[in-house]
Protein backbone atom coordinates (compact mmCIF):
# COMPACT_ATOMS: atom_id res chain seq x y z
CA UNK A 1 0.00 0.00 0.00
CA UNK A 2 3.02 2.29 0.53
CA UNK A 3 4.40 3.85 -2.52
CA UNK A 4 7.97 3.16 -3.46
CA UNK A 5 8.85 6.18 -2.02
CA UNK A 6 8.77 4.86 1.66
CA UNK A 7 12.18 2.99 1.44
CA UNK A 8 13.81 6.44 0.82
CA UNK A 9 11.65 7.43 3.98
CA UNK A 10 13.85 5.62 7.01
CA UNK A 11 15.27 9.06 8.25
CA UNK A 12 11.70 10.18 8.57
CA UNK A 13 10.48 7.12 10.59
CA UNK A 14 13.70 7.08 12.66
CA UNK A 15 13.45 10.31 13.68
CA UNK A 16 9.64 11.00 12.89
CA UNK A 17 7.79 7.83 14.52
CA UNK A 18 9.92 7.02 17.29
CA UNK A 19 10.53 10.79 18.55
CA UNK A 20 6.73 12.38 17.21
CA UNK A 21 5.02 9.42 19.31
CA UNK A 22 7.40 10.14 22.21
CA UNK A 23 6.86 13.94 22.45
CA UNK A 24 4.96 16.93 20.58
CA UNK A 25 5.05 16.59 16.66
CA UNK A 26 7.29 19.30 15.57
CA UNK A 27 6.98 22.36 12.95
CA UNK A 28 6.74 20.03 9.99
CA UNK A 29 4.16 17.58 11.22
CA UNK A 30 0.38 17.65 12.38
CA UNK A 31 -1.39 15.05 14.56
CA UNK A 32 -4.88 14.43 13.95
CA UNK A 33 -6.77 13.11 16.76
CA UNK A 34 -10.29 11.46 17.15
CA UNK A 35 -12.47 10.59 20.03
CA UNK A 36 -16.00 9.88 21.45
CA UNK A 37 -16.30 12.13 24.05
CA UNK A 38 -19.36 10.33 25.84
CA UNK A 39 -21.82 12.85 25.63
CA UNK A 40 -20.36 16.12 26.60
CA UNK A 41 -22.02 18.80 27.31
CA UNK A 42 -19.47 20.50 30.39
CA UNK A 43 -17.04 19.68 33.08
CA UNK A 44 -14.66 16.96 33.15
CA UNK A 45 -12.43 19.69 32.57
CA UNK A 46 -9.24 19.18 34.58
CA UNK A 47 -9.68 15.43 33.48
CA UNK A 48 -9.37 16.17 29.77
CA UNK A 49 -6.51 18.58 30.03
CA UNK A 50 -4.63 16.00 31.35
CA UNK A 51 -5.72 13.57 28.82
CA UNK A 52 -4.88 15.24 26.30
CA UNK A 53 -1.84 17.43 27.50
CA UNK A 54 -0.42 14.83 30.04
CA UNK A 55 2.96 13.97 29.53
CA UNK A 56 4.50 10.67 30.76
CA UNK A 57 8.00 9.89 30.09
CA UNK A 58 8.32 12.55 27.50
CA UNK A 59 4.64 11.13 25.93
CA UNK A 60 1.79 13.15 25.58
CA UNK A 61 -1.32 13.20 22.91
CA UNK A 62 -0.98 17.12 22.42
CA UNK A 63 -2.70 17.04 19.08
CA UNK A 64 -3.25 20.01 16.93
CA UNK A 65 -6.80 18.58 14.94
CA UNK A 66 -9.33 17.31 17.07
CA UNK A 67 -12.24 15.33 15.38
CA UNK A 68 -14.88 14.72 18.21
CA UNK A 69 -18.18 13.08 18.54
CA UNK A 70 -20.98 13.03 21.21
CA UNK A 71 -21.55 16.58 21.66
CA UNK A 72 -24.65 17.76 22.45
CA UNK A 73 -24.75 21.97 21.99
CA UNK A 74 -23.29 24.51 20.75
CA UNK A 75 -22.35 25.67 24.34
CA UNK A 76 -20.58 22.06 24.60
CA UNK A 77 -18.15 22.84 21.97
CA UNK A 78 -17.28 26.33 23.47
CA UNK A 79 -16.72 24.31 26.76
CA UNK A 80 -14.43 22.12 25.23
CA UNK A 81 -12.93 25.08 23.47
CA UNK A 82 -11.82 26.90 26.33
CA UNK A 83 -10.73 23.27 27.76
CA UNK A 84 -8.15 23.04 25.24
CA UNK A 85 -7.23 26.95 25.35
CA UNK A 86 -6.43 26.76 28.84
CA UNK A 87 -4.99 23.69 29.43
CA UNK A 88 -1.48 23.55 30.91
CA UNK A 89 0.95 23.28 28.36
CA UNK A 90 -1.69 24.09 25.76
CA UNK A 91 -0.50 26.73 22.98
CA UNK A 92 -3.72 28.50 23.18
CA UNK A 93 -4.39 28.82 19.57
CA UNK A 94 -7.01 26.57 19.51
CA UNK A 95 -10.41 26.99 17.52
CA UNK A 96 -13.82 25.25 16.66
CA UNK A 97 -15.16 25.05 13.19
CA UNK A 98 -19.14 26.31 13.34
CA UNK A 99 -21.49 23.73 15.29
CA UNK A 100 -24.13 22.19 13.25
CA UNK A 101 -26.92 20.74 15.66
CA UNK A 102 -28.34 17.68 14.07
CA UNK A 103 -30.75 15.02 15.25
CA UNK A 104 -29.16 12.48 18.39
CA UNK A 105 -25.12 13.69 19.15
CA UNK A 106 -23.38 15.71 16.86
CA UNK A 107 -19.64 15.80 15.27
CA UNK A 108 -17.42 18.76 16.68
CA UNK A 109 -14.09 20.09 15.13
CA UNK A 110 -11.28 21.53 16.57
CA UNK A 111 -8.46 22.74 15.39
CA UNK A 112 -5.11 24.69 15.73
CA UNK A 113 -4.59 28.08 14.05
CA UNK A 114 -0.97 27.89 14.23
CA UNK A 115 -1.51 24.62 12.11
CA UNK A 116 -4.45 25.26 9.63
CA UNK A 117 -7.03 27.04 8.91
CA UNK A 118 -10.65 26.17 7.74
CA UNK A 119 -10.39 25.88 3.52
CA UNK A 120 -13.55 27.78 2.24
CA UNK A 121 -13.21 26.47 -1.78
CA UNK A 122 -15.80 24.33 -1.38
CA UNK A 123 -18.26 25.58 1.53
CA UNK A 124 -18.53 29.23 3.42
CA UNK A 125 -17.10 27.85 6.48
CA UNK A 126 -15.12 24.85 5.79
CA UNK A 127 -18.02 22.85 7.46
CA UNK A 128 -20.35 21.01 4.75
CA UNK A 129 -22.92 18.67 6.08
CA UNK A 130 -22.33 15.59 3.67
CA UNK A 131 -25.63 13.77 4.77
CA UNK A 132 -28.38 14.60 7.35
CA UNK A 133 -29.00 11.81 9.74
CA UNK A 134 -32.80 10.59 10.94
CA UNK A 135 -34.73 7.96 11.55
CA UNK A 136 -34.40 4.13 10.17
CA UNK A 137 -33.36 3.11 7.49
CA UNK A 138 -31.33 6.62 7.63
CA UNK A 139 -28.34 6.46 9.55
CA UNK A 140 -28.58 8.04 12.98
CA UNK A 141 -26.68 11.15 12.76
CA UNK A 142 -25.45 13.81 10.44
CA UNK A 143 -22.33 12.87 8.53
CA UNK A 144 -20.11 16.09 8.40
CA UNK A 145 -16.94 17.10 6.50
CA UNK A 146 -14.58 19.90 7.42
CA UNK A 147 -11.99 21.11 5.23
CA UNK A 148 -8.77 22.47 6.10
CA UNK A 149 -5.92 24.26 4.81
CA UNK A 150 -2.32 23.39 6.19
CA UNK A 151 -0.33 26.15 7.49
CA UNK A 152 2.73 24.54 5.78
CA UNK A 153 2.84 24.13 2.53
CA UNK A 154 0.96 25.12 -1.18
CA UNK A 155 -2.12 25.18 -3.22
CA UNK A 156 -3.83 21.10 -3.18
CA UNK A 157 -1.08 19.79 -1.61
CA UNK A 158 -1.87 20.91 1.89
CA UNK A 159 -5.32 21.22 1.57
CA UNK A 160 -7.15 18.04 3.44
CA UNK A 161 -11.20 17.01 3.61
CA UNK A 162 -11.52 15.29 7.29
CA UNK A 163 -14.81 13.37 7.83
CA UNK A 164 -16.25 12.74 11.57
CA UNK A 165 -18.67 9.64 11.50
CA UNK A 166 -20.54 8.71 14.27
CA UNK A 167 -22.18 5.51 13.01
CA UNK A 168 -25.34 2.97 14.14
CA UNK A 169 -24.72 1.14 16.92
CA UNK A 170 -25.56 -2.67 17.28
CA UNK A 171 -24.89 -5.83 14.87
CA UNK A 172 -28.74 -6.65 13.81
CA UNK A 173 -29.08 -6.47 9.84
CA UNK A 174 -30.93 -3.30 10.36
CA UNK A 175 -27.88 -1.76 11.89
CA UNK A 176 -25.60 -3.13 9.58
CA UNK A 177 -27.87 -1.70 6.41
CA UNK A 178 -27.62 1.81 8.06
CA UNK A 179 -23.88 1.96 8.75
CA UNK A 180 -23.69 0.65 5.44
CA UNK A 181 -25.90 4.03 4.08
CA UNK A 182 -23.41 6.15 5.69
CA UNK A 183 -20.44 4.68 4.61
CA UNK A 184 -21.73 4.51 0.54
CA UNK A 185 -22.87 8.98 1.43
CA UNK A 186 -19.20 9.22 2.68
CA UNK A 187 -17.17 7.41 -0.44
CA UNK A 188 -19.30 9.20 -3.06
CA UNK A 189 -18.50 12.73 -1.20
CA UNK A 190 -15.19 11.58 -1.05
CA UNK A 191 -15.52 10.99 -4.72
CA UNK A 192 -16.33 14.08 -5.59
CA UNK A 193 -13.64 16.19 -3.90
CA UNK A 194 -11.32 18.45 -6.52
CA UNK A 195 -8.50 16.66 -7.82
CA UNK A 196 -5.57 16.03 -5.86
CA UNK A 197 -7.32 16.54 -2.32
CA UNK A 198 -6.32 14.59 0.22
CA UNK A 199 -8.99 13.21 2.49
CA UNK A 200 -9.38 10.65 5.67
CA UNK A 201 -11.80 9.77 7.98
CA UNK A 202 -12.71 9.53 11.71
CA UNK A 203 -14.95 9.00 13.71
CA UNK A 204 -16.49 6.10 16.21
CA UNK A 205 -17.36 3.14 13.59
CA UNK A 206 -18.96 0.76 15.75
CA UNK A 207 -17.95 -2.05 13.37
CA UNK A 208 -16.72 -4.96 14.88
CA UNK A 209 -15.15 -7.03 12.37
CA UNK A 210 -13.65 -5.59 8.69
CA UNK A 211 -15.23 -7.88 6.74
CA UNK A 212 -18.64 -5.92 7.56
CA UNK A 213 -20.20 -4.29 4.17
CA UNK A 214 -20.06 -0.70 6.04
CA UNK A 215 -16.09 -1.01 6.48
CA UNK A 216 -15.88 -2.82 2.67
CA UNK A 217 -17.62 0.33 1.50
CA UNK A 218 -14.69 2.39 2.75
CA UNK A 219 -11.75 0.67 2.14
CA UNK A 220 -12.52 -1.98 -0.74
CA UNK A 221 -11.49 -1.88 -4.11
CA UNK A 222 -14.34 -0.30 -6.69
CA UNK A 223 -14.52 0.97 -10.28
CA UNK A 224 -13.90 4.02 -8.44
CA UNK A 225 -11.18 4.39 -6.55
CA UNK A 226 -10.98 8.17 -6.14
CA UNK A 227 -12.78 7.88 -2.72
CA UNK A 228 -11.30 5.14 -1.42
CA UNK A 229 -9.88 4.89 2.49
CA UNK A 230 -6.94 2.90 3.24
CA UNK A 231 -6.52 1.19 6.97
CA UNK A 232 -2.62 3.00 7.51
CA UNK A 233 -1.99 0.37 10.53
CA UNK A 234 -2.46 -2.24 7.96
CA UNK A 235 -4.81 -4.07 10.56
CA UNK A 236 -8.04 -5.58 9.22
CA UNK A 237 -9.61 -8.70 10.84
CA UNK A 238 -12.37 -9.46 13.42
CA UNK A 239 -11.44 -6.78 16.47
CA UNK A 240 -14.24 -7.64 18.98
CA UNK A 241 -12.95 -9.74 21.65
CA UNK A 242 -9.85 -10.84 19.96
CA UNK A 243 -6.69 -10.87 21.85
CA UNK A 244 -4.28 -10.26 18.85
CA UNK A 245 -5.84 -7.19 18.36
CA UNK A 246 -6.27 -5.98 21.74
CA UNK A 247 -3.31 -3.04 21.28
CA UNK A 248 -5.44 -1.25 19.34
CA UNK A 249 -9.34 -1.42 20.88
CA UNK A 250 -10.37 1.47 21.78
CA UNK A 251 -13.62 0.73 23.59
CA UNK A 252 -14.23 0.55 26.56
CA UNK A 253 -12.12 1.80 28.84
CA UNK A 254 -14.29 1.74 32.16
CA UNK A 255 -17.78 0.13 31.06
CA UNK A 256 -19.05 -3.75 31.05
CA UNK A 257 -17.06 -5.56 29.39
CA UNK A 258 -13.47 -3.63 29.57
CA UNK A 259 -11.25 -2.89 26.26
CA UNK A 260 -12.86 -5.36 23.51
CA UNK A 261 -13.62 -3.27 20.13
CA UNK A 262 -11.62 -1.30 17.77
CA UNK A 263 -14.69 1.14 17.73
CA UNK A 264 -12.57 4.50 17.15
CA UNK A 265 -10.27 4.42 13.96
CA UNK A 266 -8.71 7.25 11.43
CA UNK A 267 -8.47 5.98 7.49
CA UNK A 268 -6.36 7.65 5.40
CA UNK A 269 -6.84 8.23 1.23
CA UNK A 270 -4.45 6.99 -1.13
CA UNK A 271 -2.53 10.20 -1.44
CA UNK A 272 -1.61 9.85 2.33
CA UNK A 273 -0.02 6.83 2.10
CA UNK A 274 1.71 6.70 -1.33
CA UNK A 275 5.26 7.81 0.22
CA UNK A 276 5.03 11.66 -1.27
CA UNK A 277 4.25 15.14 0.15
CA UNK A 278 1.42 15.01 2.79
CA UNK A 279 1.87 11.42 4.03
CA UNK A 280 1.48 9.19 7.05
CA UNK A 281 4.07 8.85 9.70
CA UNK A 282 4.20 5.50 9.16
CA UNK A 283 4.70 2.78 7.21
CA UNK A 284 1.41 1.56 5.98
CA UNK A 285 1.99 -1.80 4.63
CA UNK A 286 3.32 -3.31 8.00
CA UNK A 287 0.59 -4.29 10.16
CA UNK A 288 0.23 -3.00 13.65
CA UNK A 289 2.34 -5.05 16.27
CA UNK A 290 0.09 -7.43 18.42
CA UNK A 291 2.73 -7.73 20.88
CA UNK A 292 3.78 -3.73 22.13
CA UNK A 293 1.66 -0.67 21.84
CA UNK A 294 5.13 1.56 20.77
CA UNK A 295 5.46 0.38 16.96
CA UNK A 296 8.21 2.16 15.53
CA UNK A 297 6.50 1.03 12.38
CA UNK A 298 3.53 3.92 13.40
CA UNK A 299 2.92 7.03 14.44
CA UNK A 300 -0.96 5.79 14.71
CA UNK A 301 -1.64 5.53 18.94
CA UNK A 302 -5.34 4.48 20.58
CA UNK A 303 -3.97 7.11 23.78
CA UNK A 304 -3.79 5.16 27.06
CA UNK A 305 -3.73 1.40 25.55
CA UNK A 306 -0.85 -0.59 26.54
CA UNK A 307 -2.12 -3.84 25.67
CA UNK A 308 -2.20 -5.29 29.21
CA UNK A 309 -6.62 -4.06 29.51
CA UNK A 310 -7.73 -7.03 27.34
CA UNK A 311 -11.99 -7.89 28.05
CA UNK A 312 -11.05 -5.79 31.23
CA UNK A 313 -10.96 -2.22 32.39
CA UNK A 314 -8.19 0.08 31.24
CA UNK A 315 -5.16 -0.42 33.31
CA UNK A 316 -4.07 3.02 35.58
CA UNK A 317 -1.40 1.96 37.73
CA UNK A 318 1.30 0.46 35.43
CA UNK A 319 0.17 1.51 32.59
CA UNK A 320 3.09 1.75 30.63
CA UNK A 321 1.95 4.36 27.73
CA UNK A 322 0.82 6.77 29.55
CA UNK A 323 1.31 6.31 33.22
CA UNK A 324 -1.36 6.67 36.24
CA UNK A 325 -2.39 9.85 36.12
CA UNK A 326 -3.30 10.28 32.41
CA UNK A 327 -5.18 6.55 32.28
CA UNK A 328 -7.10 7.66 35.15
CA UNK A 329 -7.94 10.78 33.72
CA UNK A 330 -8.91 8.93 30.01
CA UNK A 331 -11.32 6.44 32.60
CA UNK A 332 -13.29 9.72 34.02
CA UNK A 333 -13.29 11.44 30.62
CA UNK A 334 -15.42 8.30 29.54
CA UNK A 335 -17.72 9.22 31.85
CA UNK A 336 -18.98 5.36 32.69
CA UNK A 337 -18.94 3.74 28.87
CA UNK A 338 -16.62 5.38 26.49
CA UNK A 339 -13.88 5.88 24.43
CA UNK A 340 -9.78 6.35 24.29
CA UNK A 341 -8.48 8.83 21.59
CA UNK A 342 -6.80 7.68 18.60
CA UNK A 343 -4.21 9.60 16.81
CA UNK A 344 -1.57 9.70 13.99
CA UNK A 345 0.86 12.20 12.76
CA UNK A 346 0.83 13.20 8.88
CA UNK A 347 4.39 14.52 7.82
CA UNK A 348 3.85 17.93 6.45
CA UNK A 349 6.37 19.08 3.29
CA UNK A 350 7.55 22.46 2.99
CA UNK A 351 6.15 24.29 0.14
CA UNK A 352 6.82 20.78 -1.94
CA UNK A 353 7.97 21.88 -5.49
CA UNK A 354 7.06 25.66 -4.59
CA UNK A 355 10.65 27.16 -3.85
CA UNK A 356 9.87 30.30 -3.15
CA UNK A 357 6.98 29.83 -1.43
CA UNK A 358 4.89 31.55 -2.99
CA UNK A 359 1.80 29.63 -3.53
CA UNK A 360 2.69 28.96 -7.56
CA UNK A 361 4.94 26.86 -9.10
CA UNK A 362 6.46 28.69 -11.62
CA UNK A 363 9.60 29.25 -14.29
CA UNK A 364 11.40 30.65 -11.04
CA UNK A 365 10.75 27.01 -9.22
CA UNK A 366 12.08 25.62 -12.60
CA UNK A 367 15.18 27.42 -12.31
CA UNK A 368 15.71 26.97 -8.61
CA UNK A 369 15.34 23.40 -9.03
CA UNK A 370 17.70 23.61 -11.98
CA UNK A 371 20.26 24.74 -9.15
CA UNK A 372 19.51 22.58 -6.70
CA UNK A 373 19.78 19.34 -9.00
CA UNK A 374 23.43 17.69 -8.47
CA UNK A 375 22.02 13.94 -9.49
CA UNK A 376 22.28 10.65 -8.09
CA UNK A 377 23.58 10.69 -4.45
CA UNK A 378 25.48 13.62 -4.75
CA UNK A 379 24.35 16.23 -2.24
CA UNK A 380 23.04 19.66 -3.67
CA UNK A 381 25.44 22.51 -3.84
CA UNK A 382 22.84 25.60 -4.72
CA UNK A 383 23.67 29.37 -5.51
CA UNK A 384 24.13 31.04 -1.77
CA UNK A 385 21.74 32.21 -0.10
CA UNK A 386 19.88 29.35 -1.04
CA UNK A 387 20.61 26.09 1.57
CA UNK A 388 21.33 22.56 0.46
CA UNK A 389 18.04 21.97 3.31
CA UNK A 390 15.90 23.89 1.14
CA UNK A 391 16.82 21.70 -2.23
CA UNK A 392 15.84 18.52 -0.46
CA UNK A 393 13.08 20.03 1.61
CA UNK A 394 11.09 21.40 -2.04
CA UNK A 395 12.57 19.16 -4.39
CA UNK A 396 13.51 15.37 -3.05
CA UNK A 397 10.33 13.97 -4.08
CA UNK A 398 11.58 10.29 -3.37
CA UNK A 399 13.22 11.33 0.39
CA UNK A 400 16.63 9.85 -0.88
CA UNK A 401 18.85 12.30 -0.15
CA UNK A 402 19.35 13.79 -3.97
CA UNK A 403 17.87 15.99 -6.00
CA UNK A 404 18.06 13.85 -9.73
CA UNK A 405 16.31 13.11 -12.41
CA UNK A 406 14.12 10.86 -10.61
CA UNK A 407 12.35 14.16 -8.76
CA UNK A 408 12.76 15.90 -12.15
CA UNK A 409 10.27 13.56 -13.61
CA UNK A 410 7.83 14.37 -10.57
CA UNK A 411 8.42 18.42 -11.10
CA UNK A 412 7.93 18.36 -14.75
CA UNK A 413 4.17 16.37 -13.67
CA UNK A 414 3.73 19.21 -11.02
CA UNK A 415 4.72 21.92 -13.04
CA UNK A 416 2.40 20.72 -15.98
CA UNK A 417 -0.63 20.57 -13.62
CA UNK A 418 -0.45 24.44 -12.26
């Protein structure tokens, strides 16, 4: 599923997965985040600050995109607003895209303005409500997409659709039919994004096994293929009460039953995963370990898992991800029957192919790539002030070390689709 561009990636997973999982993603990275947040209306406040801006052994969740579901009011998403604004160790920037109050729970978004910013190409607020939810056979809740514009970065390249899905609970055929509905509405929106978007979902599934039709619908092969999600831990199979894949359940942390379902999951599209630009942290043709929770192989996390809760209730003291303090403060923020968080990082290029920045890729990229290009493993050597950073930064479009004729192949496509 990778594209041959991940073997020329080891630096970034060395020094990406390993270090991004172990502390705040730096300047050139973004961690997207989803999670249930059992019905929230207010309070809980000190217990998801810690959550979510704990640190344990240099870990902490931190993220700077928060997809959330189970909110019930617009004066719920200003509560968790100010939750993450005032958080210790918070950057303040934080924002919410505009509230949309829809029949049962609804989909929140948050997001960091240091980061992104809401993308209004294809709606007046970057929030576009893909399907309104109702009664049976509808699914139960609105389906909602908000788009973003990287802070890093130029024109489609940086510019990424995220989907929250909140989907029917249960595993009668009626159930299955409607999760099924909202998975075909999401796929044929995703379908029918601009060329060159990138897009994932997340949200709380509530599929139990990925051989159901709902999860097919999302990540199986069609005609069409412009819409299609991609698993990036590599990890299909039957999740409820299976002890291989009891690393990455995310449900429930406190309730009957313990940690038993990989409820809560992010998918990535193709274009996230092929090894170029805006990509995964990750290597997303290795399947998830079933043995440790810290994958080198991943950036993806569920946040307070450590693989020792299996059919039982999340373990505080010990845990080993995350430590006491922040498992017992995921345990209250699940409020009786709930959810952990699940995150991954997305590497974020520099202005890829777009030298000076600029927002166009021009005759003057052309030329600056002409003096950046030194060949096959020879390092570049450009025209001061120009550094031999920025040559690999805009133009090493394979991540192995060179600027060649190789990456001059991938500029020439770039160039001819401005």
């Amino acid at each position: 599923m990778a594209g041959n561009g991940f073997a020329g990636r080891v630096r970034i997973l060395s020094i990406g997965v390993i270090l991004a999982v172990a502390s705040v993603v730096s300047a050139d990275e973004i961690r997207i985040a989803n999670w249930n947040v059992t019905n929230y209306e207010s309070g809980r406040a000190s217990e998801f600050q810690t959550a979510i801006y704990g640190q344990y052994s240099g870990r902490t969740m931190a993220p700077d995109v928060l997809i959330g579901q189970e909110f019930i009011s617009a004066a719920a998403v200003t509560n968790f607003l100010t939750i993450l604004n005032t958080a210790a160790g918070s950057p303040g920037d934080w924002a919410a895209a505009d509230f949309v109050d829809g029949p049962d729970t609804d989909s929140a978004f948050f997001y960091r303005t240091g980061k992104a910013t809401l993308a209004t190409d294809l709606s007046p607020n970057g929030v576009t409500i893909v399907a309104v939810g109702g009664a049976a056979p509808n699914h139960p809740r609105n389906i909602m997409r908000y788009d973003i514009r990287l802070a890093a970065g130029t024109s489609a390249e940086t510019v990424l659709a995220i989907y929250s899905t909140h989907m029917k609970s249960g595993s009668g055929s009626d159930d299955k039919q409607r999760r099924l509905l909202e998975a075909q509405r999401v796929r044929d929106d995703a379908e029918s994004l601009p060329a060159g978007w990138h897009f994932l979902i997340g949200g709380d599934f509530n599929i139990q096994s990925s051989a159901q039709e709902a999860y097919q619908e999302l990540v199986g092969s069609q005609a069409n293929n412009d819409g299609r999600f991609f698993d990036p831990i590599n990890t299909p199979g039957s999740w409820n009460n299976t002890y291989a894949f009891r690393i990455v359940h995310t449900q429930d942390p406190i309730g009957a039953g313990g940690m038993d379902d990989r409820h809560d999951q992010i998918l990535l599209s193709a274009g996230l995963i092929d090894g170029l630009g805006l990509d995964y942290i990750g290597d997303a043709s290795v399947p998830y370990s079933t043995s440790t929770w810290n994958d080198a192989n991943h950036s993806y996390r569920s946040w307070g898992n450590d693989g020792t809760s299996y059919n039982t209730t999340l373990t505080i003291s010990g845990n080993q991800m995350v430590g006491a303090v922040i498992a017992q403060a995921l345990v209250n923020c699940a409020a009786g029957a709930g959810h952990l968080p699940v995150f991954l990082d997305l590497r974020v290029p520099p202005c890829i192919a777009d030298f000076e920045c600029d927002g166009d890729i021009d005759l003057e990229d052309y030329a600056a790539f002409a003096d950046c290009m030194a060949g096959p493993d020879e390092a570049p050597d450009p025209t001061p002030p120009a550094l031999p950073e920025q040559c690999l930064e805009t133009f090493d479009f394979d991540f192995d070390d060179d600027v060649d004729a190789a990456d001059f192949a991938k500029f020439q496509q770039i160039l001819a689709e401005q």
